[in-house]
N, C-alpha and C. Protein backbone atom coordinates (compact mmCIF):
# COMPACT_ATOMS: atom_id res chain seq x y z
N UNK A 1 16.23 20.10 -10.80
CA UNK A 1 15.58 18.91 -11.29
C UNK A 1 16.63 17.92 -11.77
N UNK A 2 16.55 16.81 -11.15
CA UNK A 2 17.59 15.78 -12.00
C UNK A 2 16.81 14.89 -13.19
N UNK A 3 17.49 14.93 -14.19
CA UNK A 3 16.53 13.89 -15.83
C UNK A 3 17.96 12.25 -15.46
N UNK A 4 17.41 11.80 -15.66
CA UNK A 4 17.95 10.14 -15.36
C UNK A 4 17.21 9.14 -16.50
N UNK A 5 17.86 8.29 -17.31
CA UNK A 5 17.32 7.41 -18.45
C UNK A 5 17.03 6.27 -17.58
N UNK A 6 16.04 5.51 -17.55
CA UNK A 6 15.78 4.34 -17.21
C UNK A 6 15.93 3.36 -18.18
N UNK A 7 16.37 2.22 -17.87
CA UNK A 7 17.17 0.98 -18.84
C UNK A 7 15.80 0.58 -19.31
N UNK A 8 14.72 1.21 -18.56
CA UNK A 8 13.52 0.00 -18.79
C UNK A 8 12.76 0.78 -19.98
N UNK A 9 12.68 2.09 -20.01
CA UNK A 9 12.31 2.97 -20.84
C UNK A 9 12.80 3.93 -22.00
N UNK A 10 12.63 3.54 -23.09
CA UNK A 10 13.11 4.92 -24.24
C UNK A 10 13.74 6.21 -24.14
N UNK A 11 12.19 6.52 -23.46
CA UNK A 11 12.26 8.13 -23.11
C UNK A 11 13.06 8.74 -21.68
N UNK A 12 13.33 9.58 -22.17
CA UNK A 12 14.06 10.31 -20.79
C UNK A 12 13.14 11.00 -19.80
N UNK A 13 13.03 10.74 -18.85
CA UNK A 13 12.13 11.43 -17.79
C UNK A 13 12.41 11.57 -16.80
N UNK A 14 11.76 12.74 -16.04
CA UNK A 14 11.96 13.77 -15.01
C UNK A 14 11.68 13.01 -13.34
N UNK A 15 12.61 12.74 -12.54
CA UNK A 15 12.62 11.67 -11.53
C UNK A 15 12.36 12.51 -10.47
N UNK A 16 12.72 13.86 -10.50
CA UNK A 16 12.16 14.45 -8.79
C UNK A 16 13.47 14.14 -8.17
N UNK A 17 14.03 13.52 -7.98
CA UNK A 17 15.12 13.14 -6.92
C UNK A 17 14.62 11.66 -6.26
N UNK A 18 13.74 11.53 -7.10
CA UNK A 18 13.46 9.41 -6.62
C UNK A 18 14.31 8.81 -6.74
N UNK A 19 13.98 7.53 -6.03
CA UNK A 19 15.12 6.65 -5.95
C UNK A 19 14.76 5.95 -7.24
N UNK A 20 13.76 5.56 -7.53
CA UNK A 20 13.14 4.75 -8.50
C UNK A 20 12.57 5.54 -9.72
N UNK A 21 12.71 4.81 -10.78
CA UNK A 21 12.03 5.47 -11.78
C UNK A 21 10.41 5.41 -11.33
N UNK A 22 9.72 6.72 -12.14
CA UNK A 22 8.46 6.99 -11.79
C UNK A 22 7.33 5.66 -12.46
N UNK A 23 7.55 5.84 -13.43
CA UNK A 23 7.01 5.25 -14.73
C UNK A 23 7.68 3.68 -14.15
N UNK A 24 8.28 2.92 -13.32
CA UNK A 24 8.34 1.61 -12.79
C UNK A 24 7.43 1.59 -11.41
N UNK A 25 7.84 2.42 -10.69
CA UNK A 25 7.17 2.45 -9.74
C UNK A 25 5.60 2.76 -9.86
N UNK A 26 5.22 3.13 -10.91
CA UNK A 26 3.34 3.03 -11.18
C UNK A 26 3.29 1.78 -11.36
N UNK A 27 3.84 0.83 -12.49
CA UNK A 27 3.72 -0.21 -12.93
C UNK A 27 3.52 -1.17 -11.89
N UNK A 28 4.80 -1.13 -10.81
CA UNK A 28 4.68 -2.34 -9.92
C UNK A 28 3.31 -1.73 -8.84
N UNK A 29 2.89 -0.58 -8.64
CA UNK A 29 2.06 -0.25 -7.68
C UNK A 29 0.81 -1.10 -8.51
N UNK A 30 -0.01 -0.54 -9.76
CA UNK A 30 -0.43 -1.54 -10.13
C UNK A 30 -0.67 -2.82 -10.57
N UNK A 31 0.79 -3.69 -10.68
CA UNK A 31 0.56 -4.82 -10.10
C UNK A 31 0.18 -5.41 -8.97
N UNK A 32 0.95 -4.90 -7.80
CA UNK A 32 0.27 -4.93 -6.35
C UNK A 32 -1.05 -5.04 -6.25
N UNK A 33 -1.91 -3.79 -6.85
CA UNK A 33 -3.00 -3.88 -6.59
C UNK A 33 -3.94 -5.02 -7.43
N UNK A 34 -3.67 -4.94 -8.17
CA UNK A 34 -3.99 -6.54 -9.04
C UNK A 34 -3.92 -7.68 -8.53
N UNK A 35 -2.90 -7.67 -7.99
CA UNK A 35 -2.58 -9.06 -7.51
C UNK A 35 -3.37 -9.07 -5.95
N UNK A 36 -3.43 -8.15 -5.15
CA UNK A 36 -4.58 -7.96 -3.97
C UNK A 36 -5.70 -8.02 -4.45
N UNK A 37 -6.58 -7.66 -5.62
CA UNK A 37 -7.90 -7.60 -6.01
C UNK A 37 -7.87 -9.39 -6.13
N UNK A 38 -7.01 -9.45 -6.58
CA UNK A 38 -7.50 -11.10 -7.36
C UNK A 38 -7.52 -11.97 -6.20
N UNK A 39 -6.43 -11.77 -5.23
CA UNK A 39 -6.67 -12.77 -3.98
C UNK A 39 -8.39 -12.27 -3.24
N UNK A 40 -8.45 -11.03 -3.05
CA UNK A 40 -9.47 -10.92 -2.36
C UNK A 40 -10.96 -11.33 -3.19
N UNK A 41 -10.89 -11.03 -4.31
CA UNK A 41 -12.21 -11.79 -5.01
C UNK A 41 -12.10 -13.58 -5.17
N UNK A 42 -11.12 -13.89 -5.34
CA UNK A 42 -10.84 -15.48 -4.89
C UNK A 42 -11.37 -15.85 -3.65
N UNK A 43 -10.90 -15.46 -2.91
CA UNK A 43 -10.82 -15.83 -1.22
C UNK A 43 -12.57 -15.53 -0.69
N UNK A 44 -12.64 -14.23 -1.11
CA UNK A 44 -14.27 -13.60 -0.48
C UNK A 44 -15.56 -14.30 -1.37
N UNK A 45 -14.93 -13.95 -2.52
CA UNK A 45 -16.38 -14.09 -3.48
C UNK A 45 -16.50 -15.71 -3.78
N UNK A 46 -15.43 -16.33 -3.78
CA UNK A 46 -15.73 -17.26 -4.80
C UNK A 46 -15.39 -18.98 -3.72
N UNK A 47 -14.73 -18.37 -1.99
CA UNK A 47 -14.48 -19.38 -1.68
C UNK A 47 -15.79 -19.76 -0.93
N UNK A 48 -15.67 -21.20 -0.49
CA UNK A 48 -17.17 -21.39 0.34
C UNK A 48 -16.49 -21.24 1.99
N UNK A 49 -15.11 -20.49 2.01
CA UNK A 49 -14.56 -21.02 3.39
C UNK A 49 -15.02 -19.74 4.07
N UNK A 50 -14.74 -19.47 5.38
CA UNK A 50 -14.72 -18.10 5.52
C UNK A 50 -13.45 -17.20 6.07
N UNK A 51 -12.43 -16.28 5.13
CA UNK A 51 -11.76 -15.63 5.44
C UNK A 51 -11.08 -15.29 7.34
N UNK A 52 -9.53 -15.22 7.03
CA UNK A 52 -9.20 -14.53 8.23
C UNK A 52 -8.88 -13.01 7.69
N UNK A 53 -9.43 -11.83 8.57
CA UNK A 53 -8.73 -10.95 8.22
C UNK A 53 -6.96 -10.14 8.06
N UNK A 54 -6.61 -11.22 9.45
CA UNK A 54 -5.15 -11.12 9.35
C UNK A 54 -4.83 -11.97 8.00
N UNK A 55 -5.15 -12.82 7.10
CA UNK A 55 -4.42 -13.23 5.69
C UNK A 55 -4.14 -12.12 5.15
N UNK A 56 -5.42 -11.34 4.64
CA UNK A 56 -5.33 -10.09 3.58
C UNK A 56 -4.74 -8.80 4.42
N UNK A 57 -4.84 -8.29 5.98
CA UNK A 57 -3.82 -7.92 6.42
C UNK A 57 -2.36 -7.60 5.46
N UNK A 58 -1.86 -8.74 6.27
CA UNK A 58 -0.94 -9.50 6.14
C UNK A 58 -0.32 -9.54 4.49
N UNK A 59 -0.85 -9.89 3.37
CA UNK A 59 -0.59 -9.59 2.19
C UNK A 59 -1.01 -7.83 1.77
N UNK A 60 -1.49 -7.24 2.53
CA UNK A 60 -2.10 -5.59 2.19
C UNK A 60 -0.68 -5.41 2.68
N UNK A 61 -0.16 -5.68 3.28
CA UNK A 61 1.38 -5.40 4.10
C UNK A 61 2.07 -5.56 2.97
N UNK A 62 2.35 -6.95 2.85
CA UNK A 62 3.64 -7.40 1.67
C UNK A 62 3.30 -6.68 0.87
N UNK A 63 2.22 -6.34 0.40
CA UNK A 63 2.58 -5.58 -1.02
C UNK A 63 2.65 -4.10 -1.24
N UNK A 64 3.12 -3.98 0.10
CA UNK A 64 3.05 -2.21 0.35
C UNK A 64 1.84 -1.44 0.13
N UNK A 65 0.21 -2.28 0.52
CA UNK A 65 -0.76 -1.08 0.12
C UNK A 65 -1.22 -0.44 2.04
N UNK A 66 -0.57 -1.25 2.80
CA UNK A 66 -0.74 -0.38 4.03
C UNK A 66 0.39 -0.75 5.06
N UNK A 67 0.56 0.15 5.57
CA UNK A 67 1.93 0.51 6.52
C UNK A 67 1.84 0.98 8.10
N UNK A 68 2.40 0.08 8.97
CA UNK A 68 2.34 -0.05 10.09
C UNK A 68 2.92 1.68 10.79
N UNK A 69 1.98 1.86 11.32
CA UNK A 69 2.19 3.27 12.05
C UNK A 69 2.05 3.35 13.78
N UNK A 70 2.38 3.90 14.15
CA UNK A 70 2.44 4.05 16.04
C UNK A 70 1.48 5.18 16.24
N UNK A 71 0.34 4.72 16.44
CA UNK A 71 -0.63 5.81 16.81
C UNK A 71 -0.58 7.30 17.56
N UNK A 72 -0.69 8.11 16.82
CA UNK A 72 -0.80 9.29 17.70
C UNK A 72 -2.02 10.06 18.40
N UNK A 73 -2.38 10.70 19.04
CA UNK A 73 -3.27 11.08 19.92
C UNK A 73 -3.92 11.59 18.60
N UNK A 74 -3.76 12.14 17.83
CA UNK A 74 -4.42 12.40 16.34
C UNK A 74 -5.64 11.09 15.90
N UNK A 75 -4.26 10.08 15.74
CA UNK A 75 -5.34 9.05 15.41
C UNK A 75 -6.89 8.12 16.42
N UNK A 76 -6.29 8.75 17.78
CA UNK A 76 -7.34 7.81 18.66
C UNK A 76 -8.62 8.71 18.60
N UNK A 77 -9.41 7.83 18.58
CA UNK A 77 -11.01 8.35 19.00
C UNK A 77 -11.43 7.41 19.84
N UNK A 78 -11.08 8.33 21.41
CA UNK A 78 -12.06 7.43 22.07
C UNK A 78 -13.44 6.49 22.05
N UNK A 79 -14.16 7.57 21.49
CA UNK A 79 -15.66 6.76 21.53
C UNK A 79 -15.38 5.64 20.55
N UNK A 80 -14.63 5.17 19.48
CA UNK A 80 -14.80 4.45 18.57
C UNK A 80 -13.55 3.10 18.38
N UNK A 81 -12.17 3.44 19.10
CA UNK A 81 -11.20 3.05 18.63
C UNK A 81 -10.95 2.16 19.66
N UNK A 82 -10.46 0.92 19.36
CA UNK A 82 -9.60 -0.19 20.75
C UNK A 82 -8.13 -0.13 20.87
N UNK A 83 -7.45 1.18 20.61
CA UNK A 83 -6.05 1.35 20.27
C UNK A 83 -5.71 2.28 21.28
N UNK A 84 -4.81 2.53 21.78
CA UNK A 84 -4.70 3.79 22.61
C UNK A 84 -2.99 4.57 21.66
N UNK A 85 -2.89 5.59 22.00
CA UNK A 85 -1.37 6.20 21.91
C UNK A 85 -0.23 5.59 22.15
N UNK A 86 0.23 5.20 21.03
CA UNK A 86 2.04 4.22 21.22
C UNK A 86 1.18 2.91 20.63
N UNK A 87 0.16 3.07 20.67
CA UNK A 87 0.15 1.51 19.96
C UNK A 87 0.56 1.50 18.55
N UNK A 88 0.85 0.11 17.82
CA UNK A 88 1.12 0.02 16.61
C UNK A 88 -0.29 -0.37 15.60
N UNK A 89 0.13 0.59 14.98
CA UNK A 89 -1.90 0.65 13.94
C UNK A 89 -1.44 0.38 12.62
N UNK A 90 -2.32 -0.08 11.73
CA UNK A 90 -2.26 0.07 10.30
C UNK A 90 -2.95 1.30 9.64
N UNK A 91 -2.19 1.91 8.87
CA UNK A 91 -2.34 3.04 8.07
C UNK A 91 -2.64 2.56 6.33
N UNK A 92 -3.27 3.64 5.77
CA UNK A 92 -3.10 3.06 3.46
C UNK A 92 -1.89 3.45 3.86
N UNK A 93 -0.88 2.89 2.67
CA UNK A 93 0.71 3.60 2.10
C UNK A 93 0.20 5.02 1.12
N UNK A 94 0.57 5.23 0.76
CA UNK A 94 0.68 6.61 -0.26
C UNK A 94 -0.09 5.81 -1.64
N UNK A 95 0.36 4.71 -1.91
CA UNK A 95 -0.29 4.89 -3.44
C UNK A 95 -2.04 4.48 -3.07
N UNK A 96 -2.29 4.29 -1.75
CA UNK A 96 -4.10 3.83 -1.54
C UNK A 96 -4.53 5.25 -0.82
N UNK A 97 -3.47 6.42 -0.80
CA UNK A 97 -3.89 7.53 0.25
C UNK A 97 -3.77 8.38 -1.34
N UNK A 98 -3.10 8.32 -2.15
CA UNK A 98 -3.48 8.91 -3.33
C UNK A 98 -2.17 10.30 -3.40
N UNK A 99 -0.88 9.45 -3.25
CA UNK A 99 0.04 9.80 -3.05
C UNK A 99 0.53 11.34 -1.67
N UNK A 100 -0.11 11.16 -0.62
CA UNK A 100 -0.39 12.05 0.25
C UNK A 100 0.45 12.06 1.13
């Protein structure tokens, strides 16, 4: 186990071998998601325009809550999917898959 002090924090805590402190990296994950809730209740609920889905895409990207993946025969379902194998798909990142 490596223990590492973070400049940002008091306490000493247990990092796993992260690159990042744990206890920063929650913080900014929930900012992310904050800052995605607030555009999307702006934009959906409250505008009279009507949304592109590539905007929020597109910002679900920047803020690391989903991550571009190359489809595998795993992911296709014929009956349902317009993607085939080798295509490039969007996936959640880990903190919307619930660290998985």
């Amino acid at each position: 186990m490596s223990w590492n002090h973070c400049p940002k924090h008091k306490e000493i805590i247990e990092w796993k071998g992260q690159v990042e402190c744990p206890v920063c990296q929650l913080q900014a994950d929930i900012e992310n998601l904050k800052e995605f809730a607030r555009y999307i209740i702006k934009v959906e609920c409250w505008s009279i325009y009507d949304q592109d889905g590539g905007d929020i895409q597109e910002l679900a990207e920047k803020l690391g809550l989903i991550k571009k993946h190359i489809a595998t025969e795993a992911d296709v379902n014929p009956d349902v999917d317009d993607f085939e194998v080798g295509d490039t798909i969007y996936k959640f990142s880990d903190v919307l898959e619930g660290g998985k």
